[in-house]
C-alpha atoms as a PDB file:
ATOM      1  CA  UNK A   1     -15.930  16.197  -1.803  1.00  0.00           C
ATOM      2  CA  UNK A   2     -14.498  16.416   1.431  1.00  0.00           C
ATOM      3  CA  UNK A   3     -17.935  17.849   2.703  1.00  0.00           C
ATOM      4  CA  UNK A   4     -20.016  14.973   1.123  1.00  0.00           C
ATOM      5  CA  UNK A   5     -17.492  12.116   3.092  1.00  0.00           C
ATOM      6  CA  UNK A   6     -18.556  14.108   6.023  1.00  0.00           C
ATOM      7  CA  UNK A   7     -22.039  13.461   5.807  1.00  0.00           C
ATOM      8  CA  UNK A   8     -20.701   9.803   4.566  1.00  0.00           C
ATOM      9  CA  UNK A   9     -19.388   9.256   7.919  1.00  0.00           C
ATOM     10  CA  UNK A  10     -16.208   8.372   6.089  1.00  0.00           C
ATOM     11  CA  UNK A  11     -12.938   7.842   8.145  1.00  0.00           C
ATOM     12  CA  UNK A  12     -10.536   9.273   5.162  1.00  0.00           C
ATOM     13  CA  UNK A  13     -10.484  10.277   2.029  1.00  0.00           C
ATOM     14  CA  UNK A  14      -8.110  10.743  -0.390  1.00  0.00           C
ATOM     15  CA  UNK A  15      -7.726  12.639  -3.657  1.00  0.00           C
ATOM     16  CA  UNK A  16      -5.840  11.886  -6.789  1.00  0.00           C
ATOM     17  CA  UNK A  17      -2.590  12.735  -7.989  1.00  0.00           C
ATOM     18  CA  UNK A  18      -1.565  16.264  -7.710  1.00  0.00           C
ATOM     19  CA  UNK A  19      -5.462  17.045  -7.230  1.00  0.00           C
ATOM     20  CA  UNK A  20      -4.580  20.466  -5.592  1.00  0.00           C
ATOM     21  CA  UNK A  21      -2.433  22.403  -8.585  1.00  0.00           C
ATOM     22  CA  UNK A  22      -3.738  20.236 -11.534  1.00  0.00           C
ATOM     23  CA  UNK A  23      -1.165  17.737 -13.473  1.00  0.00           C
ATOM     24  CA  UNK A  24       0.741  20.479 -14.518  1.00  0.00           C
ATOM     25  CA  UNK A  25       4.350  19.071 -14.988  1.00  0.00           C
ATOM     26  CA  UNK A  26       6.158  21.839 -16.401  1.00  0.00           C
ATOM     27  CA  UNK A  27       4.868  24.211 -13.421  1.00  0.00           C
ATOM     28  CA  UNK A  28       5.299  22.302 -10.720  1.00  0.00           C
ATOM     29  CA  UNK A  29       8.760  23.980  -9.767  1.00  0.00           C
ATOM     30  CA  UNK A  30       7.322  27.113  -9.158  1.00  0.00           C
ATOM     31  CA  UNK A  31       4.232  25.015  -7.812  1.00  0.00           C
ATOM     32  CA  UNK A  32       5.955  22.939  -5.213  1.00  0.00           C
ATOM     33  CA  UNK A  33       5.623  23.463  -1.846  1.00  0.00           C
ATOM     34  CA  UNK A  34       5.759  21.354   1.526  1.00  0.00           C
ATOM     35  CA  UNK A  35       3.494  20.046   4.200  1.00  0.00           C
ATOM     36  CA  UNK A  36       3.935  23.106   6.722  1.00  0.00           C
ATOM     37  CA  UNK A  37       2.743  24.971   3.926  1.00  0.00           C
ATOM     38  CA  UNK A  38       0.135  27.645   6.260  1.00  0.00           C
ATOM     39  CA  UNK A  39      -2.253  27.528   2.922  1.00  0.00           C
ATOM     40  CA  UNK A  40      -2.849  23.934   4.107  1.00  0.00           C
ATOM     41  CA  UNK A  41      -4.053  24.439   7.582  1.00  0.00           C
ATOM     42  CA  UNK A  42      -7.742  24.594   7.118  1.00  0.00           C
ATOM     43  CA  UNK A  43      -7.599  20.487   5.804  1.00  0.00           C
ATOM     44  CA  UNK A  44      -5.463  19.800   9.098  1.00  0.00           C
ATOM     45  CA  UNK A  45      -8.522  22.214  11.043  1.00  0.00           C
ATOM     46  CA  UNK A  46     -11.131  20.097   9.122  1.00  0.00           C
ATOM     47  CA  UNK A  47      -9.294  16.464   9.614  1.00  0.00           C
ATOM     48  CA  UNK A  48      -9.271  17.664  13.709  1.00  0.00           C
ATOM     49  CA  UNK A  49     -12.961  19.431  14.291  1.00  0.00           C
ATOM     50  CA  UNK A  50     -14.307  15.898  12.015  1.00  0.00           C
ATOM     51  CA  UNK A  51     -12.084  12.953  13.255  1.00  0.00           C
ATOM     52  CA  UNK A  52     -10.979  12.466   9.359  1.00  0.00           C
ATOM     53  CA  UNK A  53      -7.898  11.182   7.496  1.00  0.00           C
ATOM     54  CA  UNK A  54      -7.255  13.756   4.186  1.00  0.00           C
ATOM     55  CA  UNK A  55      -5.021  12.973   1.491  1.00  0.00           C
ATOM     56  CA  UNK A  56      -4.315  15.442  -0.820  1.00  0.00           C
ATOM     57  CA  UNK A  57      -1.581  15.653  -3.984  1.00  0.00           C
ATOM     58  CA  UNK A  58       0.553  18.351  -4.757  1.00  0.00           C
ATOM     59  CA  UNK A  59       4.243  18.488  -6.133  1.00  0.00           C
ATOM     60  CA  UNK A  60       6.765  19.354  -2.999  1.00  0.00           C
ATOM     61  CA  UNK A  61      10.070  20.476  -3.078  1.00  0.00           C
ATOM     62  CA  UNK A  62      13.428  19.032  -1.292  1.00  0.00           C
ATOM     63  CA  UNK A  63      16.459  21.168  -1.652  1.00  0.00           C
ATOM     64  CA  UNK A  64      17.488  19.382  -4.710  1.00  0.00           C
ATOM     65  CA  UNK A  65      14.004  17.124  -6.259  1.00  0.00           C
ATOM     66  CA  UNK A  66      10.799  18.112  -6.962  1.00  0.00           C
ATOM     67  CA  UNK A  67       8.527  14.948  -5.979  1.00  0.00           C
ATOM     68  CA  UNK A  68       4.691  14.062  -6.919  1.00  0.00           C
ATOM     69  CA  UNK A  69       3.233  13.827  -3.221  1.00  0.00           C
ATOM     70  CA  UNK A  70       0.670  13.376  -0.928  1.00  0.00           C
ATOM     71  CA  UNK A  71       0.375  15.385   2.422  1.00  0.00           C
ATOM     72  CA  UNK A  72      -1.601  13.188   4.883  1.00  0.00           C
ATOM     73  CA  UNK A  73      -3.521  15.277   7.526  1.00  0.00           C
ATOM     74  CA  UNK A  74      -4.573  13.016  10.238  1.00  0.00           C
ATOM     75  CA  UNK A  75      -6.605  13.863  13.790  1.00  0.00           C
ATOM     76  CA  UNK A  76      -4.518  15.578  16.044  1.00  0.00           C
ATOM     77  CA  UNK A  77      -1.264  14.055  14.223  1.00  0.00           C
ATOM     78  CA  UNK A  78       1.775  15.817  12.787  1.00  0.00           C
ATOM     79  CA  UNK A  79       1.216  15.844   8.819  1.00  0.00           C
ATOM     80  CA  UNK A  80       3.032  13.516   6.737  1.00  0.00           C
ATOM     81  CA  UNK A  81       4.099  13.075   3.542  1.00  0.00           C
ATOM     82  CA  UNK A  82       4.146  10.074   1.140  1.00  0.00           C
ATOM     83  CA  UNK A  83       5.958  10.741  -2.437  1.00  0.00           C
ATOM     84  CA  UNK A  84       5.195   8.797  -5.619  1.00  0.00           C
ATOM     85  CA  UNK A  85       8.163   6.108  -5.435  1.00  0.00           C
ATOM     86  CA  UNK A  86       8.188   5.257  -9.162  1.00  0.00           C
ATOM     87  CA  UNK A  87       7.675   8.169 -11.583  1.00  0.00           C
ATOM     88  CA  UNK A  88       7.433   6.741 -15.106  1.00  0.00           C
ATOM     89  CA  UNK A  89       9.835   7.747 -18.091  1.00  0.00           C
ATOM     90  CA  UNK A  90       7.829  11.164 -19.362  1.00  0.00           C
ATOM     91  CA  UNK A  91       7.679  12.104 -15.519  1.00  0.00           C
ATOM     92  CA  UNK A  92      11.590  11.887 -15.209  1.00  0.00           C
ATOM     93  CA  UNK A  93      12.513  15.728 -16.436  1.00  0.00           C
ATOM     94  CA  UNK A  94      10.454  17.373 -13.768  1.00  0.00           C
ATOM     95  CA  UNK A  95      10.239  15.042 -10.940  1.00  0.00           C
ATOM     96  CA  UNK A  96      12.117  12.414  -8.953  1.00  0.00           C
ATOM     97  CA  UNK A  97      11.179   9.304  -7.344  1.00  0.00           C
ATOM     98  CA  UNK A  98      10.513   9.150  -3.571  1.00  0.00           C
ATOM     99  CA  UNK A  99      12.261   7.340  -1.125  1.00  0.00           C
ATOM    100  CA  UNK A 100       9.903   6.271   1.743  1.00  0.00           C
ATOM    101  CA  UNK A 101       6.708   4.698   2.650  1.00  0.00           C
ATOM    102  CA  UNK A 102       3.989   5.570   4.377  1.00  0.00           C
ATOM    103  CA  UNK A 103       1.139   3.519   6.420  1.00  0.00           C
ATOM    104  CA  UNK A 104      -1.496   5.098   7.958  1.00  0.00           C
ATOM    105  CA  UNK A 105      -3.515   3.460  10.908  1.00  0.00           C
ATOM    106  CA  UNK A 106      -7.153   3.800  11.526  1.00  0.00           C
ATOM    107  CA  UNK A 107      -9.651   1.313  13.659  1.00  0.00           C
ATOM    108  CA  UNK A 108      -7.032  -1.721  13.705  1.00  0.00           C
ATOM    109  CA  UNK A 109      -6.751  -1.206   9.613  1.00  0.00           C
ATOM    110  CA  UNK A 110      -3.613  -0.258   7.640  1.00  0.00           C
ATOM    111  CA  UNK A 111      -3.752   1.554   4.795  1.00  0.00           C
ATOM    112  CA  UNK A 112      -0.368   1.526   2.432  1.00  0.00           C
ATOM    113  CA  UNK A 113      -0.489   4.462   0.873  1.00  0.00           C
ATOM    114  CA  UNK A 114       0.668   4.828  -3.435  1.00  0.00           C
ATOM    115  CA  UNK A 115       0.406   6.969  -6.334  1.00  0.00           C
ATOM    116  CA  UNK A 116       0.240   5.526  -9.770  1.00  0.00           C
END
């Protein structure tokens, strides 16, 4: 997908919740991970070498939560991450809500970022 936006000329793309390990609730403990994760340096090489925004979902890990997330790989940019700020009732056993959000900048547009 990532290729075809290329061709697209797209400026970002983003992918749907927890896209990269599958919905998997009960696994996402021992799936959970964080942005400086090394397995996720080729999107930050592609997001450089193609002047593209990425989005991608995966659960990450604090030292106490595990939170349904999105690491943001911009151009040249540090990586950020925005985490789902209102988990629903059958999410509540395996995740937590995040705390923060995120806006992402690209030709004079802002784009809130959210995860339903």
């Amino acid at each position: 997908m990532i290729e075809l936006a290329l061709t697209l000329n797209a400026e970002a793309i983003f992918f749907p919740e927890l896209s990269l390990t599958g919905y998997e609730p009960e696994l996402a403990n021992k799936l959970a991970t964080n942005q400086n994760d090394n397995r996720l340096d080729i999107f930050q090489e592609i997001s450089d070498k193609n002047n593209i925004i990425i989005g991608l979902g995966l659960p990450t890990a604090t030292e106490s939560d595990i939170l349904i997330s999105m690491i943001i790989f911009e151009p040249n940019n540090p990586r950020q991450t925005y985490s789902k700020q209102e988990i629903h009732t059958d999410e509540l056993p395996n995740f937590k809500n995040g705390i923060s959000q995120v806006i992402i900048k690209t030709n004079d547009k802002k784009i809130a970022l959210a995860i339903c």
